[in-house]
Every structure is written in C-alpha cells, then in structure tokens.
Protein backbone atom coordinates (compact mmCIF):
# COMPACT_ATOMS: atom_id res chain seq x y z
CA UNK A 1 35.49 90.23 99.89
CA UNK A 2 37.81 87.48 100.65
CA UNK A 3 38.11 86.96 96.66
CA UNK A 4 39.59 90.28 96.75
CA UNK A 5 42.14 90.77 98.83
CA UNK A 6 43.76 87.99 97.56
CA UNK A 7 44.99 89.02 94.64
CA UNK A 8 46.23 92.58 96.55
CA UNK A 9 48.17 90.82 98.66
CA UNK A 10 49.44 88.61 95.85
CA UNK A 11 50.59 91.94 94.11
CA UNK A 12 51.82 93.35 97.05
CA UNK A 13 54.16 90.15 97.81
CA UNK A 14 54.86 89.78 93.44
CA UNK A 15 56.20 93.70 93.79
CA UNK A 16 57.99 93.25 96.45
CA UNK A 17 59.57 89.83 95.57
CA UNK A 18 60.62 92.06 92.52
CA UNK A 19 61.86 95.26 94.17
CA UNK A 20 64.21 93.31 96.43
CA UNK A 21 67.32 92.51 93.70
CA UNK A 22 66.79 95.90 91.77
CA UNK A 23 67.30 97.82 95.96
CA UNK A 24 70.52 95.77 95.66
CA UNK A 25 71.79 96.76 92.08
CA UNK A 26 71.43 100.55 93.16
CA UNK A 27 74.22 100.73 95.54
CA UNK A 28 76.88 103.43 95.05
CA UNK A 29 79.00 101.92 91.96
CA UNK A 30 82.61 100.84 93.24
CA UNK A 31 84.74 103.76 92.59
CA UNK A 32 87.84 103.42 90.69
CA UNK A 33 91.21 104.37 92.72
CA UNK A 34 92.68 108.22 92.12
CA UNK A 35 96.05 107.66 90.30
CA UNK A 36 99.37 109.39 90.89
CA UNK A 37 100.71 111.86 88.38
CA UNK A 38 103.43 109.56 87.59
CA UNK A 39 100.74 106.27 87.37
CA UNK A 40 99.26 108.62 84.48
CA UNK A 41 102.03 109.78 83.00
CA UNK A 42 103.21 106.38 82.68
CA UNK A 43 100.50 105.32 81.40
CA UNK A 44 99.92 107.99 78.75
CA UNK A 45 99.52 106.44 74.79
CA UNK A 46 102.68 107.87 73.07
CA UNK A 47 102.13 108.22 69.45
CA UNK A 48 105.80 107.48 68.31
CA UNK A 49 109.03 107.44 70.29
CA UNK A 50 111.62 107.37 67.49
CA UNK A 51 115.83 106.84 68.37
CA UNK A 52 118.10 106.46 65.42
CA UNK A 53 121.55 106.21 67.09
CA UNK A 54 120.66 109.06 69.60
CA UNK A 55 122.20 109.41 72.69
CA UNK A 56 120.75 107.71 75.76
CA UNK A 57 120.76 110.88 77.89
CA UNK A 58 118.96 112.51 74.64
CA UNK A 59 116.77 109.49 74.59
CA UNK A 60 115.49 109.74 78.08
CA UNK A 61 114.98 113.45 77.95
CA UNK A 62 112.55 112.51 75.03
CA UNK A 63 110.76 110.33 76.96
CA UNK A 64 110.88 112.88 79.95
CA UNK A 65 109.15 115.13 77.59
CA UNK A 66 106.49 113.17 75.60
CA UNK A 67 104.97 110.83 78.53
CA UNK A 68 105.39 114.84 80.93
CA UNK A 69 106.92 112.97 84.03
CA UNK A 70 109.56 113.72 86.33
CA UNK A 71 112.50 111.26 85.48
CA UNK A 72 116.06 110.76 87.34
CA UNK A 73 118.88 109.04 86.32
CA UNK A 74 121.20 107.12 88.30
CA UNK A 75 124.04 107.94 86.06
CA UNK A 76 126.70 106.77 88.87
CA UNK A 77 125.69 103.35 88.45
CA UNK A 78 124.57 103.45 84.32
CA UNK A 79 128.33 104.47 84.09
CA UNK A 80 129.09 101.52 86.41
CA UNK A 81 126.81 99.51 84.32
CA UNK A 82 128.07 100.57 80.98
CA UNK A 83 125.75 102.87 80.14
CA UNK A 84 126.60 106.69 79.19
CA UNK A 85 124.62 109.80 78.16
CA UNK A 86 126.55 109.27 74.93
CA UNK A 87 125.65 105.78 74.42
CA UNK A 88 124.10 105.10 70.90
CA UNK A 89 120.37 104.11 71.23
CA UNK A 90 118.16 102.95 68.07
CA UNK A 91 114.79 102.35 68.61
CA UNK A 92 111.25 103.15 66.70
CA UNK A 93 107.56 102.38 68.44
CA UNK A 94 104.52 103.46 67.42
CA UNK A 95 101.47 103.88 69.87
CA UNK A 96 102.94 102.28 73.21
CA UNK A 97 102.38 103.56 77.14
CA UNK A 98 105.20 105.22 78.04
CA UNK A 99 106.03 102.73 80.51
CA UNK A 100 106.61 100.36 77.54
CA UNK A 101 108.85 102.49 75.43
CA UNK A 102 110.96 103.52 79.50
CA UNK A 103 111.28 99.45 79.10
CA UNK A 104 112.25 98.84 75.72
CA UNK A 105 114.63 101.84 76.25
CA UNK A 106 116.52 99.95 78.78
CA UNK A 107 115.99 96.62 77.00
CA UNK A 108 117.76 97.98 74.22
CA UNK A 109 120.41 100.22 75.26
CA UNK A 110 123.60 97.95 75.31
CA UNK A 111 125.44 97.61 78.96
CA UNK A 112 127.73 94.76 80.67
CA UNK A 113 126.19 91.58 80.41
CA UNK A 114 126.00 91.54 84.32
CA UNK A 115 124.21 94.54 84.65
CA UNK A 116 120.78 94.93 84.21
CA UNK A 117 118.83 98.17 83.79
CA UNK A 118 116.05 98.87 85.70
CA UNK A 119 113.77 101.50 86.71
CA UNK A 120 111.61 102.86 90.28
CA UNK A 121 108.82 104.38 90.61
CA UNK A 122 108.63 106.56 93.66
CA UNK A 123 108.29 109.79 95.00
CA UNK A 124 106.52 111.40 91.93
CA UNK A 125 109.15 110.44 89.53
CA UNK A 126 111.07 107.82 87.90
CA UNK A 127 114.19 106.92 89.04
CA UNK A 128 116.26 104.75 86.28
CA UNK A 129 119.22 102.82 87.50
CA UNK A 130 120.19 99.44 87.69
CA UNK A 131 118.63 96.30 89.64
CA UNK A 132 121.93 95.63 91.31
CA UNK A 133 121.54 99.43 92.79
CA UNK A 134 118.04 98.43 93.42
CA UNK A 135 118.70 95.56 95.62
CA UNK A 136 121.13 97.52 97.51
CA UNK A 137 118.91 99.73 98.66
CA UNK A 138 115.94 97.57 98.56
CA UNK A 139 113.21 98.08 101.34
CA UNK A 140 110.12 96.10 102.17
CA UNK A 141 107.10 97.92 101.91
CA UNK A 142 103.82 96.73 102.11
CA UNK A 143 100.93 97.91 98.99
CA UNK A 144 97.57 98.37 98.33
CA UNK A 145 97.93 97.01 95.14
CA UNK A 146 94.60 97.76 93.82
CA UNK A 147 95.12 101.06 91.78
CA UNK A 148 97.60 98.37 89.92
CA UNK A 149 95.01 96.26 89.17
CA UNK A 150 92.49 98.95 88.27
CA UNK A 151 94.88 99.78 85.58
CA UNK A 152 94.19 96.07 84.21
C-alpha cells in the first residue's frame, strides 16, 4: 500500500507545482486607459489633408472638420505672430493622425521668425496659439501620464 500512495501524492504535488503559474496568468488583464474625445480625435488616421495656397483660417476649419474636434484659435496673438486667416498655406499629406497634419500646419504656415506656433490641448478642444502666449499663461500641473503612453 505504501507503493501506492506514492505516486498519488507525487501527482498531487506534479499538478499542483503546475497549477501554481497558470492561477497567476489568469488575473484580470490590465485595462487600457478611457481616452478623451479630443485624445481620439487627435488621434484619428486622416486619409488626405490637402492645402494648395488656402487660407489658414480655411485650413484649420478643414482640419476642425476631418479629425471632428473642437478647435480655437488664438487669433490675437497669430496676428501678433504674423499669422492671419488669410495667410497662404500649401500643404499635401496622405494618411497622418490629425495631430500630425495640426503640426505640420503650424510648421508650415509662415510667421515672424521669433514667433513660434504652438498648440494646447485642454478642456475638450484645441486651443492653437503661440508658445510665447503659452508661457504666459503657463501653469504647473501635475499628470497621470499613462493614457499618453498607452497611445505608444
């Protein structure tokens, strides 16, 4: 009888030596952070975004449109900056976030060479001005910056 139990108990410690790291690989999965409206809309894959000599103020209200997010212009300090609703913009991408073609739209548009156009995200909305106006106003705020990351 001795014979026997052996190998039960050898089972018994072989399943459980087994069933120990498979318990720990069930845990509830890590669950990805909820994003904003404006994280998606920023995010969303435009198919084209095409400016040949359009207006900036026509050129943002594109944008506006395409990536469906809220978007304000700072036009006191554009205007400061060089920048007008009338001011010629050419630019053509194909398949970018909309976050990319909001920077290559600034990158692009021509302004004062000490300026430098810039963009905040905030409050459901973008808010495009300049970095000088940013600074200005600039607060500290502390993040959770994994929803960021998660975007990675």
């Amino acid at each position: 009888m001795v014979g026997t139990r052996f190998p039960v108990i050898l089972a018994g410690t072989l399943l459980l030596a087994s069933v120990g790291p498979l318990s720990a690989q069930t845990t509830a999965p890590a669950t990805r952070p909820v994003l904003t409206d404006i994280e998606v809309a920023l995010a969303r894959e435009l198919p084209a975004f095409d400016a040949d000599n359009l207006p900036f103020g026509q050129c943002v209200a594109t944008l506006r449109d395409a990536a469906n997010m809220n978007v304000a212009v700072n036009w006191p300090a554009l205007t400061a900056a060089g920048v007008s609703r009338a001011t010629p913009i050419t630019l053509r991408l194909r398949k970018v976030p909309a976050e990319a073609a909001l920077r290559a739209l600034l990158e692009v548009a021509p302004h004062k060479a000490d300026a430098h156009l810039n963009y905040l995200v905030g409050g459901g909305a973008v808010e495009i001005t300049t970095t000088e106006q940013l600074a200005a106003g600039a607060v500290t705020r502390l993040a959770d910056v994994a929803r960021i990351l998660a975007l990675r």
